[in-house]
Protein backbone atom coordinates (compact mmCIF):
# COMPACT_ATOMS: atom_id res chain seq x y z
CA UNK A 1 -36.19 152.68 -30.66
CA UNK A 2 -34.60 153.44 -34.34
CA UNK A 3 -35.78 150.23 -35.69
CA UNK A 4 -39.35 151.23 -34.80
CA UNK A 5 -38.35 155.24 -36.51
CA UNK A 6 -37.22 153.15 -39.43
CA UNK A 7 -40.69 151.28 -39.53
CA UNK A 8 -42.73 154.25 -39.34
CA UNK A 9 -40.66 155.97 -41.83
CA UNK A 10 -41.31 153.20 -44.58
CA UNK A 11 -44.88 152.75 -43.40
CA UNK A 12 -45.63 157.08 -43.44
CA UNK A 13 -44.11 156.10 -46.82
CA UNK A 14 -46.41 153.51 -48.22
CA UNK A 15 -49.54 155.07 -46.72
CA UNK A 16 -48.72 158.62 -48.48
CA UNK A 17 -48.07 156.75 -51.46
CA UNK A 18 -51.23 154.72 -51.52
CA UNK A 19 -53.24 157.55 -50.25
CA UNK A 20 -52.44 159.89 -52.91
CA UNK A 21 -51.90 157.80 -55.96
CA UNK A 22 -55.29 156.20 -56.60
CA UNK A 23 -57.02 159.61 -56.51
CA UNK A 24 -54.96 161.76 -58.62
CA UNK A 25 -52.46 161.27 -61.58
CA UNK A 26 -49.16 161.08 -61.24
CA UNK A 27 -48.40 164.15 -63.35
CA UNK A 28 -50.98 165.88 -61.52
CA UNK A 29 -48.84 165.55 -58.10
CA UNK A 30 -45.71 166.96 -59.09
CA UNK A 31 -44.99 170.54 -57.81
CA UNK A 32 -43.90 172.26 -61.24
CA UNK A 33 -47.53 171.34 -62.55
CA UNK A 34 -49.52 172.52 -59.42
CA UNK A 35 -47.13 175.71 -59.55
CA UNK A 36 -47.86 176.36 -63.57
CA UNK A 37 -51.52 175.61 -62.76
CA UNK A 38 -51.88 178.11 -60.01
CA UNK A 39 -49.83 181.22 -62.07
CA UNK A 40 -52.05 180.57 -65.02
CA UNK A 41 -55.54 180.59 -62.18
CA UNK A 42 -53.56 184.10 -61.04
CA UNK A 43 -52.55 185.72 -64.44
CA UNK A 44 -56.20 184.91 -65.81
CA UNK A 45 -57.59 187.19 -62.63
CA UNK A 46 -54.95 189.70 -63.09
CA UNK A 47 -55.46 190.51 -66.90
CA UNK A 48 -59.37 190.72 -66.37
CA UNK A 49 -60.28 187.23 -68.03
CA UNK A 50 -63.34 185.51 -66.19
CA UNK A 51 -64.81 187.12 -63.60
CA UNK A 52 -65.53 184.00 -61.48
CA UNK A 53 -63.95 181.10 -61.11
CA UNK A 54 -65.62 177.88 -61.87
CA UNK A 55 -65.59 174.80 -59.11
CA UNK A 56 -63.89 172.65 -61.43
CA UNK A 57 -60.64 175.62 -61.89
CA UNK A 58 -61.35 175.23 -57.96
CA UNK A 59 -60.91 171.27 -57.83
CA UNK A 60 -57.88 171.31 -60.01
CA UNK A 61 -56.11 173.28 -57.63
CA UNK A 62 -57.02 172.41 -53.91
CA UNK A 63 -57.70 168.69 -54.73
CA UNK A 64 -54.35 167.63 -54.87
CA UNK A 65 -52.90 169.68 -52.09
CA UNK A 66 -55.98 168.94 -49.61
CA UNK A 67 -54.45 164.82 -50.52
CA UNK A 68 -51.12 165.49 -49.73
CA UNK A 69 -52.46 167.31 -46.32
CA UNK A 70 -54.70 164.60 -45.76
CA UNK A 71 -52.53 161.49 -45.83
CA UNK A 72 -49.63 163.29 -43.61
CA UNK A 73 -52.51 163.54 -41.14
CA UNK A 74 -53.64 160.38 -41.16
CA UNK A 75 -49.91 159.30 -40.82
CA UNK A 76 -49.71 161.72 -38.06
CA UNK A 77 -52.72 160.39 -36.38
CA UNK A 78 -51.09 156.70 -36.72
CA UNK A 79 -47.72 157.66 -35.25
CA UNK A 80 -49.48 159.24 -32.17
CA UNK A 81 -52.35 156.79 -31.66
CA UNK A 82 -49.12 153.92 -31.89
CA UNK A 83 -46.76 156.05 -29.34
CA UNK A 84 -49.81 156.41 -27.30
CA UNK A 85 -50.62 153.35 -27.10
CA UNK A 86 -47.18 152.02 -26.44
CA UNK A 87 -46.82 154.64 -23.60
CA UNK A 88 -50.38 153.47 -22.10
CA UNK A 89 -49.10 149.74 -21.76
CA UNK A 90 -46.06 150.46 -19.90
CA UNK A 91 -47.62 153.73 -17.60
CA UNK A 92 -48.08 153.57 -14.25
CA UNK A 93 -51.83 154.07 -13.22
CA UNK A 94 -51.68 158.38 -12.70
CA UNK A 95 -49.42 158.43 -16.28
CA UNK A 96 -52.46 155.93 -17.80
CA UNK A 97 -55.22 158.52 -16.28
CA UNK A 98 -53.00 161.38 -17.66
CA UNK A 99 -52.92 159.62 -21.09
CA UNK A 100 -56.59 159.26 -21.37
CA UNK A 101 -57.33 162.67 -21.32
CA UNK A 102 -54.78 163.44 -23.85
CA UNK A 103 -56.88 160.73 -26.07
CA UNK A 104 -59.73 163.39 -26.62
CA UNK A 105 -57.66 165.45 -27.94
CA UNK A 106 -56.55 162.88 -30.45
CA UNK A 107 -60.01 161.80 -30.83
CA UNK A 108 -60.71 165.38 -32.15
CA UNK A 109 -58.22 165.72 -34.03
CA UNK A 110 -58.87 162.59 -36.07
CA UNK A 111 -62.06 163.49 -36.80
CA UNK A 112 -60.81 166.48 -38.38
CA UNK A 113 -58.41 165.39 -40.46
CA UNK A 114 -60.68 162.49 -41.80
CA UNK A 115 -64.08 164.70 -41.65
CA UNK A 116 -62.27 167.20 -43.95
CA UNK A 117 -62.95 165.62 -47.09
CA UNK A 118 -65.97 165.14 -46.60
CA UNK A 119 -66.84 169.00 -45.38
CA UNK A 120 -64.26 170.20 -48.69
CA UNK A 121 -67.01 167.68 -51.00
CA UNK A 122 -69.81 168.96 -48.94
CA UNK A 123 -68.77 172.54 -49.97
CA UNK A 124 -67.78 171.93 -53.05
CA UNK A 125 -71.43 170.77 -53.94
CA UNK A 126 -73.02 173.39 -52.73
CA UNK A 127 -70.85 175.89 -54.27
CA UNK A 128 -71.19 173.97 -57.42
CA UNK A 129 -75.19 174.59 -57.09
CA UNK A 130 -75.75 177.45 -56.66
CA UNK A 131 -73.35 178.20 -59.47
CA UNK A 132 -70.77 180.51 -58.21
């Protein structure tokens, strides 16, 4: 059982790495950037500088964060859907019928986690539109 926490440990690894990477710069993930970012979005508001804030101010913030949240959920999703799966080979028949209906809840929940880039691009367009 700790070899296979050791596996999904280096795996959770390589899929947050590989997740994230390829869509943002490396300087853009580390947290003293996203930090100096965000005061500078809040001091601009607070001394009465733009009024509004434009989608791309937007995008510089929330894209990088709603990465991060999205590849620990699809790790999350993998872990589960594995230790399900492991625990639906070796049930009996009422642990199996038990596990199935647990299933729907993992069914929604992945299509959360992967449907919510598309709803954040699907807002982000139409905010971008109508320009506000």
């Amino acid at each position: 059982m700790k070899i296979l926490k050791c596996i999904l440990v280096v795996l959770t690894a390589f899929i947050i790495i590989n997740a994230i990477q390829p869509k943002v710069e490396a300087a853009t993930l580390s947290f003293d950037n996203m930090k100096s970012r965000l005061d500078a979005w809040k001091n601009t508001g607070k001394s009465g500088g733009s009024s509004s804030v434009s989608g791309d101010q937007m995008k510089e913030i929330v894209v990088p964060i709603a990465n991060i949240l999205t590849a620990i959920g699809v790790f999350v999703l993998v872990g589960v859907t594995i230790v399900m799966g492991i625990k639906y080979m070796f049930a009996t028949p009422e642990e199996a019928a038990k596990l199935k209906q647990q299933l729907i809840g993992l069914v929604v929940s992945a299509v959360v986690v992967l449907g919510a880039t598309a709803i954040w691009k699907i807002i982000y367009k139409v905010l971008s539109s109508t320009g506000l």
